[in-house]
Protein backbone atom coordinates (compact mmCIF):
# COMPACT_ATOMS: atom_id res chain seq x y z
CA UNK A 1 240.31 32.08 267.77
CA UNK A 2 239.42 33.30 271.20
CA UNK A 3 236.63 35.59 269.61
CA UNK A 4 235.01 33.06 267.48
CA UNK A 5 234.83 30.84 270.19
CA UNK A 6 233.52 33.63 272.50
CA UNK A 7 230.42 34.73 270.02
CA UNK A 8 229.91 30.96 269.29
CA UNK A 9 228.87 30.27 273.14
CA UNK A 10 226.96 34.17 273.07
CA UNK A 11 224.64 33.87 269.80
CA UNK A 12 222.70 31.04 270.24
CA UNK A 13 221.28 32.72 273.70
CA UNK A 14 220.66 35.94 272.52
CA UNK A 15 217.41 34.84 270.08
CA UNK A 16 216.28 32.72 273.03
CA UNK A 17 215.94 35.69 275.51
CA UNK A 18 214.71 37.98 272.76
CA UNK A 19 212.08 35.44 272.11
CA UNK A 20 211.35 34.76 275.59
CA UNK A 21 210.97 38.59 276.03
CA UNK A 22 208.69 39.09 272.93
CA UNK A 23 206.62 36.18 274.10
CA UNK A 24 206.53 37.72 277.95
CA UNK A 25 205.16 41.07 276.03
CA UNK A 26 202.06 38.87 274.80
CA UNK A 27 201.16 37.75 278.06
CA UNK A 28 200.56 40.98 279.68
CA UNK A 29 196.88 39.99 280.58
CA UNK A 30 198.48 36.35 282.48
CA UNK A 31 200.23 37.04 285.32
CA UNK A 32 200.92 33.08 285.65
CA UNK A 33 202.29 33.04 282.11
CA UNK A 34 204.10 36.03 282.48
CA UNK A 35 205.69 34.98 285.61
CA UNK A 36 206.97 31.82 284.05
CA UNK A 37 208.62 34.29 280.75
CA UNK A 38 210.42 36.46 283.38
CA UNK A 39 211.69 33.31 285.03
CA UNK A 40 213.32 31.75 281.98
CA UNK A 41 214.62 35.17 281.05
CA UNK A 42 215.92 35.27 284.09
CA UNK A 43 218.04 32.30 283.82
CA UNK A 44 219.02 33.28 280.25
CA UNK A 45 220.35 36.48 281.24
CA UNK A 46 222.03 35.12 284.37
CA UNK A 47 224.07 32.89 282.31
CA UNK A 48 224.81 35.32 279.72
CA UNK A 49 226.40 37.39 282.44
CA UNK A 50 228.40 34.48 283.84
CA UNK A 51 229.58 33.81 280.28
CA UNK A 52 230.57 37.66 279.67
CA UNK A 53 232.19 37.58 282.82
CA UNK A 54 234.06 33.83 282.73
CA UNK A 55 235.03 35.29 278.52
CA UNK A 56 236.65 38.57 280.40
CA UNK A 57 238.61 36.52 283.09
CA UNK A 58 239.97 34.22 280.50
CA UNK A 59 240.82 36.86 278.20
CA UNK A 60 242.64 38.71 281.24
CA UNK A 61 244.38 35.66 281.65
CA UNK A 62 245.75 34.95 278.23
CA UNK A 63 247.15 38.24 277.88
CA UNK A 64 248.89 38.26 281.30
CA UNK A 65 246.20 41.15 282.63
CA UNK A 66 244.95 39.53 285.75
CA UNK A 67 246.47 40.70 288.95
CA UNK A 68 246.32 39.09 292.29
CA UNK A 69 245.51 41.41 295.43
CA UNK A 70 246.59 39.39 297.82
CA UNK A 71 245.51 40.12 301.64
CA UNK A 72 245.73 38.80 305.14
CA UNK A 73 242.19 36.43 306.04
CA UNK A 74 240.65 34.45 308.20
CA UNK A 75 241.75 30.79 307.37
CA UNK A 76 238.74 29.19 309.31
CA UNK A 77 236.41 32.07 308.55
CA UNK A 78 237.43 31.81 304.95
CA UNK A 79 236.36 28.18 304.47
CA UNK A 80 233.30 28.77 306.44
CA UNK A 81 232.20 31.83 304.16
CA UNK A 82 233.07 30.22 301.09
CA UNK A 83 230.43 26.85 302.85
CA UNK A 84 228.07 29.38 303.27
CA UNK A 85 227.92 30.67 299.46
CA UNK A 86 227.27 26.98 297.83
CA UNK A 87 224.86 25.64 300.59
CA UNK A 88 221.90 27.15 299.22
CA UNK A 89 222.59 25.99 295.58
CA UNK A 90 222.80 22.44 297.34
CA UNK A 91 219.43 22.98 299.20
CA UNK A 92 217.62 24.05 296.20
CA UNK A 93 218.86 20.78 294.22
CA UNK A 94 218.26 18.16 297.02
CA UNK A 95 221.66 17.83 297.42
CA UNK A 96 223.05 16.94 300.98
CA UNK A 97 225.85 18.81 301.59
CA UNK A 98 228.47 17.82 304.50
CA UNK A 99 231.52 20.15 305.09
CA UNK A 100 234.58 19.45 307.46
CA UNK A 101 236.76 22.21 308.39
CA UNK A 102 239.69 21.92 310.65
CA UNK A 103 239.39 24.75 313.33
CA UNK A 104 243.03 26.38 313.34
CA UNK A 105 243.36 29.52 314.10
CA UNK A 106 245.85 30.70 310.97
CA UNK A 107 245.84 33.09 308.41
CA UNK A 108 246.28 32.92 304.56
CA UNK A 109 247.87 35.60 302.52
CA UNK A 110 246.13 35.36 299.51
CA UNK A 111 243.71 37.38 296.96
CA UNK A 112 240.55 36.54 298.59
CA UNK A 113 238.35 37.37 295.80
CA UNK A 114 240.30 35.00 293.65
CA UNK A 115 240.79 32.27 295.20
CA UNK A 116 237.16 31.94 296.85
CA UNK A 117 236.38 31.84 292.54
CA UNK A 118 238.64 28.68 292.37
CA UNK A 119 236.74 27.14 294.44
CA UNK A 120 232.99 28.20 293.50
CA UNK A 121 233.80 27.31 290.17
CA UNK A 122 234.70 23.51 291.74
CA UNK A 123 231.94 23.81 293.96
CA UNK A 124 228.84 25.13 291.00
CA UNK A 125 230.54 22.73 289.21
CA UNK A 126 230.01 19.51 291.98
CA UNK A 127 226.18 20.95 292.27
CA UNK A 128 225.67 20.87 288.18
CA UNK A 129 226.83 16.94 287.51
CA UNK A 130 225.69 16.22 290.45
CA UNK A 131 222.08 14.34 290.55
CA UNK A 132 219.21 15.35 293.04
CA UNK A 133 219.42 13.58 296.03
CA UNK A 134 223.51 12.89 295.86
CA UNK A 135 226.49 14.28 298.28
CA UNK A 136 228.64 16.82 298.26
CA UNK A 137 231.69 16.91 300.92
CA UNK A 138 234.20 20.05 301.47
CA UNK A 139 236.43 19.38 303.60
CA UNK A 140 239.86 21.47 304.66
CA UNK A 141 243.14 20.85 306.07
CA UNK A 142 245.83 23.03 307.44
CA UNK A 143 249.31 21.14 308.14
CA UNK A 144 251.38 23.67 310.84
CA UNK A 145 254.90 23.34 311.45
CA UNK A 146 257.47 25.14 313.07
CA UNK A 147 254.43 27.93 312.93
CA UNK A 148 254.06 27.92 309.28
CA UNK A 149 251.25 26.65 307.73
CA UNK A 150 249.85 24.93 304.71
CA UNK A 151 246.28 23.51 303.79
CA UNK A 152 244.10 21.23 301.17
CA UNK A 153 241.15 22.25 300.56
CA UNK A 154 239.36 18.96 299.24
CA UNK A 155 235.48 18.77 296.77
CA UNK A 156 234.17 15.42 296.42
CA UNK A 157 231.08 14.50 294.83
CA UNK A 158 228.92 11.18 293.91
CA UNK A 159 228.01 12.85 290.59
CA UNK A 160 228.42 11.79 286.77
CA UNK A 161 232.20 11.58 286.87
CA UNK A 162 234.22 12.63 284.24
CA UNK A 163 235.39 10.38 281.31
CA UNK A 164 239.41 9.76 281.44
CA UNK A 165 239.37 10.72 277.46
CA UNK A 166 237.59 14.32 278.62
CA UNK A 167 240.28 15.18 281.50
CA UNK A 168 243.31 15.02 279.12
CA UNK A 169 241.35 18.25 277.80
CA UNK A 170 239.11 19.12 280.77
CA UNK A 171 240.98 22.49 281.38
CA UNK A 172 240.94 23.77 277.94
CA UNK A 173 239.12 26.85 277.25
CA UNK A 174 235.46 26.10 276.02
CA UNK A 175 235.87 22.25 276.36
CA UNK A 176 232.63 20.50 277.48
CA UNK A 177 232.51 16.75 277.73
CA UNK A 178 230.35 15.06 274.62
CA UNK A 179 228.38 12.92 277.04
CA UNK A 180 224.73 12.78 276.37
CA UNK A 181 223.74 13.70 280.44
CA UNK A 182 226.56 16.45 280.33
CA UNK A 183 225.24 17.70 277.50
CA UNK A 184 221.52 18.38 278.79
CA UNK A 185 223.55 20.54 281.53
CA UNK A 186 224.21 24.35 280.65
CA UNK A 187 227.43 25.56 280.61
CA UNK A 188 230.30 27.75 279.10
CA UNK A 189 233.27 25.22 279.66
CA UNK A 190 235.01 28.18 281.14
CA UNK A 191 234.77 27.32 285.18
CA UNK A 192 237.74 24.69 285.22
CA UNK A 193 240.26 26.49 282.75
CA UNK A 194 239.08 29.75 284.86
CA UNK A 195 239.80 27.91 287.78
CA UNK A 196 243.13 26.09 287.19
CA UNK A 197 244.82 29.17 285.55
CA UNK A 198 243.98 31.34 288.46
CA UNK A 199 245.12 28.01 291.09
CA UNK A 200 248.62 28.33 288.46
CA UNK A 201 248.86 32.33 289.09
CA UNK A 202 249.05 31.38 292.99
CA UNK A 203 251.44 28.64 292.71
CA UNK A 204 248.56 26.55 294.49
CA UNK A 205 248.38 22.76 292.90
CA UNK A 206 244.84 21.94 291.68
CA UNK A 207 244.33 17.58 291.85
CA UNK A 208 241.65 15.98 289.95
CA UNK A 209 240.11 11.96 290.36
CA UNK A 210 237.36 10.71 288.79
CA UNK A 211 235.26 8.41 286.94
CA UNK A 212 232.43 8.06 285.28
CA UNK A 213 228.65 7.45 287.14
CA UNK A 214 231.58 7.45 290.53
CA UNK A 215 231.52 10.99 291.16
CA UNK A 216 234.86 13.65 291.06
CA UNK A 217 237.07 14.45 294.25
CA UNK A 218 238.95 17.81 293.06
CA UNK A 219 242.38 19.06 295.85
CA UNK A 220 243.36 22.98 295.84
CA UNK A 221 246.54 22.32 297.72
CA UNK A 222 248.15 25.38 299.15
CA UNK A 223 252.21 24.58 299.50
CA UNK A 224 253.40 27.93 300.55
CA UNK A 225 253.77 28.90 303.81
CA UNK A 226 251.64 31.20 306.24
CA UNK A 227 253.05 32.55 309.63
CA UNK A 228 250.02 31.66 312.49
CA UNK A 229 247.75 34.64 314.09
């Protein structure tokens, strides 16, 4: 099942980009024309790499293959690197994007690597449904006590929403909502499965609100504890 569905989401792109490469090849003489060919094959190849990629994670997944390297990090530096990554996506959209990040000086034990894909896969996700000219807010927590720690890390956007029939399935494999405006968006329906499997593997709880045309707040909450620097 996991195959079919993989080479389902692959063909259809692959006679796109071999077009858009054999049409590229006739404009040789048109830089303009040519320029606009290597752009779309860019994009077509970009996502057919995220795809390949997304289709190895979840397959790494389902068969119990995906280890955590977990590591000592920053917990302030690590919210302000993972700002820094989904900014420019924001700036190229029009989309304003506000971030709040409590300044503690803390550490997380945690794969890094990981769990900064959680939350780009939230994050692309906010940018995608969310319209030119709307908001994006992520915002952080830590809670300390008797010098442990524990944190939220909180994505809220005034985007499409999702419906409440779509998030009883929303973190199935290769679901995508059947919404005429979600459907005009590209995507492998692989980010949020991706995303709340790998949350599951770190015994972090992943919180989803929304509605429809009201936007989508999504909470990584981190229970365990973390000694302070």
């Amino acid at each position: 099942e996991f195959l079919s569905r993989m080479s389902h989401e692959i063909s259809p792109s692959l006679p796109d980009l071999h077009e858009e490469m054999a049409l590229a090849e006739q404009e040789v003489g048109n830089p303009d024309a040519m320029r606009d060919y290597l752009e779309k094959i860019e994009v077509s190849s970009h996502y057919l790499l995220n795809l390949i990629n997304d289709v190895l994670d979840m397959s790494k997944i389902e068969s119990g293959e995906l280890k955590l390297r977990p590591e000592i990090c920053n917990y302030q530096i690590f919210a302000e690197e993972t700002a820094a990554m989904i900014r420019p996506l924001c700036e190229q959209k029009n989309i304003t994007f506000l971030e709040e990040n409590q300044k503690v000086e803390a550490v997380l034990y945690t794969d890094k690597l990981r769990f900064k894909q959680v939350l780009m896969n939230i994050l692309s996700n906010a940018v995608k449904f969310t319209p030119e000219g709307g908001t994006i807010y992520f915002r952080s927590r830590a809670v300390i006590k008797d010098g442990f720690l524990s944190a939220d890390y909180e994505i809220a956007d005034t985007g499409i929403g999702i419906s409440h029939k779509f998030q009883e399935t929303m973190f199935c494999p290769f679901t995508q909502e059947q919404r005429e405006i979600v459907a005009a968006t590209q995507g492998t329906g692989l980010g949020l499965a991706i995303a709340n499997e790998i949350a599951s593997l770190m015994h972090f709880t992943l919180l989803l609100e929304s509605e429809e045309y009201k936007g989508t707040k999504v909470t990584v909450h981190i229970p365990y504890e973390e000694r302070l620097l």
